[in-house]
Structures are given as structure tokens and as C-alpha cells.
Protein backbone atom coordinates (compact mmCIF):
# COMPACT_ATOMS: atom_id res chain seq x y z
CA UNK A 1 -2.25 96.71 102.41
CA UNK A 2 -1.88 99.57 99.47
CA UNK A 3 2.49 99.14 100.47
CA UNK A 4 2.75 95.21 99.74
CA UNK A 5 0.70 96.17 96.33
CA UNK A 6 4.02 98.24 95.16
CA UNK A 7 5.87 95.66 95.64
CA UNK A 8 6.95 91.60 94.49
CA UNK A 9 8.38 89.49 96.45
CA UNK A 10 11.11 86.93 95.27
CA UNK A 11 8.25 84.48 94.85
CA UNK A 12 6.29 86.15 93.09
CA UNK A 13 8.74 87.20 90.57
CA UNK A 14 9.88 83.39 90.33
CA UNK A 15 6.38 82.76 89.47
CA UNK A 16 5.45 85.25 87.21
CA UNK A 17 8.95 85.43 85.00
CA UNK A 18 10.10 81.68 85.59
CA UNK A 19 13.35 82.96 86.99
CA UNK A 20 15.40 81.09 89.93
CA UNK A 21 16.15 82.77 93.02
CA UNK A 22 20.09 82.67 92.77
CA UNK A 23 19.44 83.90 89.01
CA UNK A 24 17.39 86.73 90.31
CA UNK A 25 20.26 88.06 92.44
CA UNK A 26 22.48 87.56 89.95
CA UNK A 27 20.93 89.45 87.94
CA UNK A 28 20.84 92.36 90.49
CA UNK A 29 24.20 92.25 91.54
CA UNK A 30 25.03 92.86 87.38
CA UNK A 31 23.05 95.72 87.97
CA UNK A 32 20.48 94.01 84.85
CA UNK A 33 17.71 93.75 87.10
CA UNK A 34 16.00 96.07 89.69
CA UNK A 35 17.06 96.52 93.37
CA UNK A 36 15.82 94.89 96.44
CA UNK A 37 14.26 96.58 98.84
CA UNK A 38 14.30 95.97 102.54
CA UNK A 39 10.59 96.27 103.42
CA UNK A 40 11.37 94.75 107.73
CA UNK A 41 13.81 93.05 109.48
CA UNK A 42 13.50 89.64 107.89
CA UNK A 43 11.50 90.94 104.48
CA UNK A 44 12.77 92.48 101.26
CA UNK A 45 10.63 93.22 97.88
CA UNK A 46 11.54 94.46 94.09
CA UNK A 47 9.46 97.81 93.69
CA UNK A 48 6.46 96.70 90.93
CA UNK A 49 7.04 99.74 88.70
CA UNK A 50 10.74 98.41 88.70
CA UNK A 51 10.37 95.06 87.91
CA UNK A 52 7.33 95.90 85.15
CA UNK A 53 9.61 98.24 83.39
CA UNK A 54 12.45 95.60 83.21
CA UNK A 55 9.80 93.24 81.72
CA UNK A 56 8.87 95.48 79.07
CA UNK A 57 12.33 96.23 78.25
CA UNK A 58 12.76 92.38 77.30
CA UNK A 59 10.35 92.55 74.72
């Protein structure tokens, strides 16, 4: 599926950056990291491009 490619998923982003969950949407609610995005009914994601570019603006 090209669509789930675009995006990360909460758990994936826990993995990848070591974050918690709660930190996560913390974070988005401070408007420091990017927005969720509701993909179905019971599903959200963080757009790749998004999340990559708030990486990069760490370092």
C-alpha cells in the first residue's frame, strides 16, 4: 500500500525516535511536532515528510 508508506504510525515513531506516546501528543498539542492525521475510523498517522523534516530540524 503506496498510502501507509507516507505515513508513521505512533509506533513507529516511538520506535524510531525513542519518544513516549503521551510525549508525542504533547508535543503536538505545543504545536512542536507534526499533526496527526486521521487515516479511518479507528486509525490516525503523522505524514513521513512531516515527521522527517522535524527530525532534521533537531540536528
Amino acid at each position: 500500500m503506496a498510502v501507509e508508506a507516507e505515513f508513521f504510525t505512533v509506533q513507529e515513531i516511538i520506535v524510531k525516535y525513542k519518544l513516549s506516546e503521551s510525549t508525542i501528543y504533547r508535543k503536538e498539542k505545543a504545536g512542536t511536532f507534526p499533526k496527526k492525521v486521521k487515516l479511518s475510523e479507528r486509525r490516525v498517522g503523522f505524514r513521513a515528510h512531516e515527521v522527517l523534516a522535524w527530525a532534521a530540524a533537531l540536528n
